[in-house]
Protein backbone atom coordinates (compact mmCIF):
# COMPACT_ATOMS: atom_id res chain seq x y z
CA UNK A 1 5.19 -40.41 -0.58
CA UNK A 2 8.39 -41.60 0.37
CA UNK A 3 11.14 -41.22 2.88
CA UNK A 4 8.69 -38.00 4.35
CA UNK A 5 8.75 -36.37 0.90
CA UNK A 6 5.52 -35.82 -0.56
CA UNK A 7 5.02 -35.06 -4.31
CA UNK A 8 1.43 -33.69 -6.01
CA UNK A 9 1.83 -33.76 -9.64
CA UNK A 10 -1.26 -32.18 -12.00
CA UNK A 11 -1.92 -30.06 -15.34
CA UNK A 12 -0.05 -26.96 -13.96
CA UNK A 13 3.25 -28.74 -12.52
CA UNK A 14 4.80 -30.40 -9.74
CA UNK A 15 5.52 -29.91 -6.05
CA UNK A 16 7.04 -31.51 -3.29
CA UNK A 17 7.28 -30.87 0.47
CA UNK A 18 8.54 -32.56 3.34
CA UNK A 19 6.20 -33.69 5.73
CA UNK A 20 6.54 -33.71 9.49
CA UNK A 21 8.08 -36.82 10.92
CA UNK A 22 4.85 -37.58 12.60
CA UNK A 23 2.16 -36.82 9.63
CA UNK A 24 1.58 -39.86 7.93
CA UNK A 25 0.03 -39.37 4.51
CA UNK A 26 -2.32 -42.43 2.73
CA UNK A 27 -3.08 -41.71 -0.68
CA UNK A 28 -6.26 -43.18 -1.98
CA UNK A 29 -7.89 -43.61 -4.83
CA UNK A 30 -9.79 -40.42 -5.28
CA UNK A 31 -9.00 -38.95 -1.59
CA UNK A 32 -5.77 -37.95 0.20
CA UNK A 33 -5.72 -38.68 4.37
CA UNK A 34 -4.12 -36.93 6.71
CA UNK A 35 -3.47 -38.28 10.29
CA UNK A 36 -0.43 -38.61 12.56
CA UNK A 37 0.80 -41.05 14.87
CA UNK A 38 -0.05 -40.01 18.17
CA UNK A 39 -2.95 -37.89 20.40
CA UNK A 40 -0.34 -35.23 21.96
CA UNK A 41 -1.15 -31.30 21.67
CA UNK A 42 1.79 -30.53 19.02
CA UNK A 43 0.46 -33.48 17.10
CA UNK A 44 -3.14 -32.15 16.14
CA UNK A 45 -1.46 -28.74 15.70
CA UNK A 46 0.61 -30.25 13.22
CA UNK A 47 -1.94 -32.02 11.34
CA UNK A 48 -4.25 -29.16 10.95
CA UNK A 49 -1.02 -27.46 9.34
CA UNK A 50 -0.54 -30.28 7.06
CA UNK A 51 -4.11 -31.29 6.30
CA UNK A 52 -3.83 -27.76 5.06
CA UNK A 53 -0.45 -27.87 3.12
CA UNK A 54 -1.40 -30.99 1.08
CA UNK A 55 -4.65 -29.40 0.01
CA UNK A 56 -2.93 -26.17 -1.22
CA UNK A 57 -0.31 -28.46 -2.85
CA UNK A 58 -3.73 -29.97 -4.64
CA UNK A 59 -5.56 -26.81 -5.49
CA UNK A 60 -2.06 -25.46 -6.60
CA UNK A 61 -1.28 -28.14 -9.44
CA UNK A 62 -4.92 -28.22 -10.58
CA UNK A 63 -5.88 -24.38 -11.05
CA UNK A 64 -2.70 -22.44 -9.23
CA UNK A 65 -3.47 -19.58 -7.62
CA UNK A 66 -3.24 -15.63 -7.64
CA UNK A 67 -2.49 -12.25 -5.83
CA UNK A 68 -2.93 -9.03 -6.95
CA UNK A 69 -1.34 -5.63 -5.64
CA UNK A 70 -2.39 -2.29 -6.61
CA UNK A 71 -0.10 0.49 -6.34
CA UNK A 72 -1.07 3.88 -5.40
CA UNK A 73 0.44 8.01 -5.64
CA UNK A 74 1.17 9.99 -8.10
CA UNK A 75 3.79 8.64 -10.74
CA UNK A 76 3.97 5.31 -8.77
CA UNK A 77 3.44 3.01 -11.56
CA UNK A 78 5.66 -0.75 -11.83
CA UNK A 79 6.58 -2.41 -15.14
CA UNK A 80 7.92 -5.82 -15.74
CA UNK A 81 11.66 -6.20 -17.87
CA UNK A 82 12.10 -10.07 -18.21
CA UNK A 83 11.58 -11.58 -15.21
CA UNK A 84 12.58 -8.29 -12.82
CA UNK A 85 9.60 -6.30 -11.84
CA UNK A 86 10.65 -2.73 -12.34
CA UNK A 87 9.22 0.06 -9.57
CA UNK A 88 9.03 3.72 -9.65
CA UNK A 89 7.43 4.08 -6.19
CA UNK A 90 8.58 7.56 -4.74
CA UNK A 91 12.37 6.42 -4.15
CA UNK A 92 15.24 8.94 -6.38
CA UNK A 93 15.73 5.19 -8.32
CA UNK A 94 13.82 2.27 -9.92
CA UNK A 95 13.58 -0.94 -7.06
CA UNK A 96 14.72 -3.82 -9.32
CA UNK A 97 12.44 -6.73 -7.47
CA UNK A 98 13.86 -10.11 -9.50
CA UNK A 99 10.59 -12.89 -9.26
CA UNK A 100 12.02 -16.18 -7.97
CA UNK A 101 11.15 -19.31 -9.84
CA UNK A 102 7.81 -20.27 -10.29
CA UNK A 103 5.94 -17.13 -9.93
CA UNK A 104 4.63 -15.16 -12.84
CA UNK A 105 3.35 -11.75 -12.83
CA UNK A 106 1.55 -9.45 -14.72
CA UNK A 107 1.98 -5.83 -14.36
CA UNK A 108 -0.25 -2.94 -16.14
CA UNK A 109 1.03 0.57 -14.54
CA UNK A 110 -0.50 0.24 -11.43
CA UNK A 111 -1.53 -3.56 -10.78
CA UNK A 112 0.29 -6.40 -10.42
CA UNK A 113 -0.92 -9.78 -10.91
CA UNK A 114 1.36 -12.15 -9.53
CA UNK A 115 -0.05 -16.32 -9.78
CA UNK A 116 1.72 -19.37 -8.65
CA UNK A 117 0.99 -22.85 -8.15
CA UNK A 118 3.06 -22.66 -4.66
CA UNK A 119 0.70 -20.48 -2.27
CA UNK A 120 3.87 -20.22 0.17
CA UNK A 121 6.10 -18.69 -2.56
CA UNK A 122 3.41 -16.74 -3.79
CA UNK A 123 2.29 -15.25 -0.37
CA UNK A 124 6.02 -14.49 0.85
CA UNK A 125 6.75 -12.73 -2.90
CA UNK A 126 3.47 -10.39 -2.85
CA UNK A 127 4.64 -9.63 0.98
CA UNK A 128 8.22 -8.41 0.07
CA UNK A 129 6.66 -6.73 -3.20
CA UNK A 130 4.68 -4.84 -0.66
CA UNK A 131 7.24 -4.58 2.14
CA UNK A 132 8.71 -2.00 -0.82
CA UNK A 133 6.56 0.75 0.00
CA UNK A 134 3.71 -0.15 2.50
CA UNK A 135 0.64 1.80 2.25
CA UNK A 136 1.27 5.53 4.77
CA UNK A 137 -1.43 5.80 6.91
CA UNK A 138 -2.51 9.71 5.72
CA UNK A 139 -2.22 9.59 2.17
CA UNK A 140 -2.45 5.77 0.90
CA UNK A 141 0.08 5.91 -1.26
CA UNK A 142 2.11 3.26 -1.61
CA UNK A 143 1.48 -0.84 -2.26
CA UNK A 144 -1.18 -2.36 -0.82
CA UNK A 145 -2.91 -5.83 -1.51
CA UNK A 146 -5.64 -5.39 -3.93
CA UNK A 147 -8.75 -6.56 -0.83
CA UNK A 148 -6.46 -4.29 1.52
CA UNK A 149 -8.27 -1.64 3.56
CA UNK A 150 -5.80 0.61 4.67
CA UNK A 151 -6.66 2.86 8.01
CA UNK A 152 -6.49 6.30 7.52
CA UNK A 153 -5.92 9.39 10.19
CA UNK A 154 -6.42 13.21 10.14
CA UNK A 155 -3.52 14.86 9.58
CA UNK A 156 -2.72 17.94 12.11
CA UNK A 157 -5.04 20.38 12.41
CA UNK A 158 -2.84 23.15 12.65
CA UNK A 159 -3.25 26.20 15.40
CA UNK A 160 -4.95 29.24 14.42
């Protein structure tokens, strides 16, 4: 760690993050603290946060991690063209979605598989993936998150 940069390196690649003026980070032999410099409310909040950030940055470099979306409705299927995620989700055209750097995805009509050793970059992708066509409340079509439980509601009743 150095001027509040910190940098985890392991089998699946590197990452770096800077860390709150008031974390300080010791880096042991086989162990990684995590403690900051004073006792004030918006001090423990803050090391919570980064006791948490450096051991995502950890588990992320060692085994990475992964998201998967399922996509639901009738001809709503995605396919992947190079690194541009190609979805026919109910719109009159394709949504081109372009993967930033360092996530990967894997897409079989109606899944998507997206892994990344950054669980920020990963988190924020599968939301705007999603934020494409959320899941309707009466049908369930449209993308949800693969442990998603989307509410449902009656739809009118109609007057006889």
């Amino acid at each position: 760690m150095a001027e509040g940069l910190l940098t985890v390196k392991g089998p699946k690649g590197l990452l770096t993050r800077q860390m709150h003026p008031k974390v300080l980070v010791n880096v042991g032999k086989d162990e990684v603290e995590v403690s900051v410099s004073d006792e004030s409310k918006e001090s423990k909040a803050i090391h919570g946060l980064s006791r948490m950030l450096v051991a995502n940055m950890i588990i992320g470099v060692s085994t990475g991690f992964e998201k998967a979306l399922e996509i639901v409705g009738v001809g709503y299927r995605a396919e992947l063209q190079g690194n541009t995620a190609v979805l026919n989700v109910g719109y009159s055209q394709p949504v081109h979605f372009d993967l930033p750097k360092g996530v990967e995805a894997k897409i079989d009509k109606t899944k998507i598989i997206l892994s990344s050793i950054d669980k920020e970059l990963l988190g924020l992708t599968a939301a705007k993936i999603r934020g494409i066509r959320k899941p309707e409340p009466y049908k369930g079509k449209g993308i949800r998150y693969a442990d998603e439980v989307v509410r449902r509601k009656a739809g009118k009743t109609g007057v006889k």
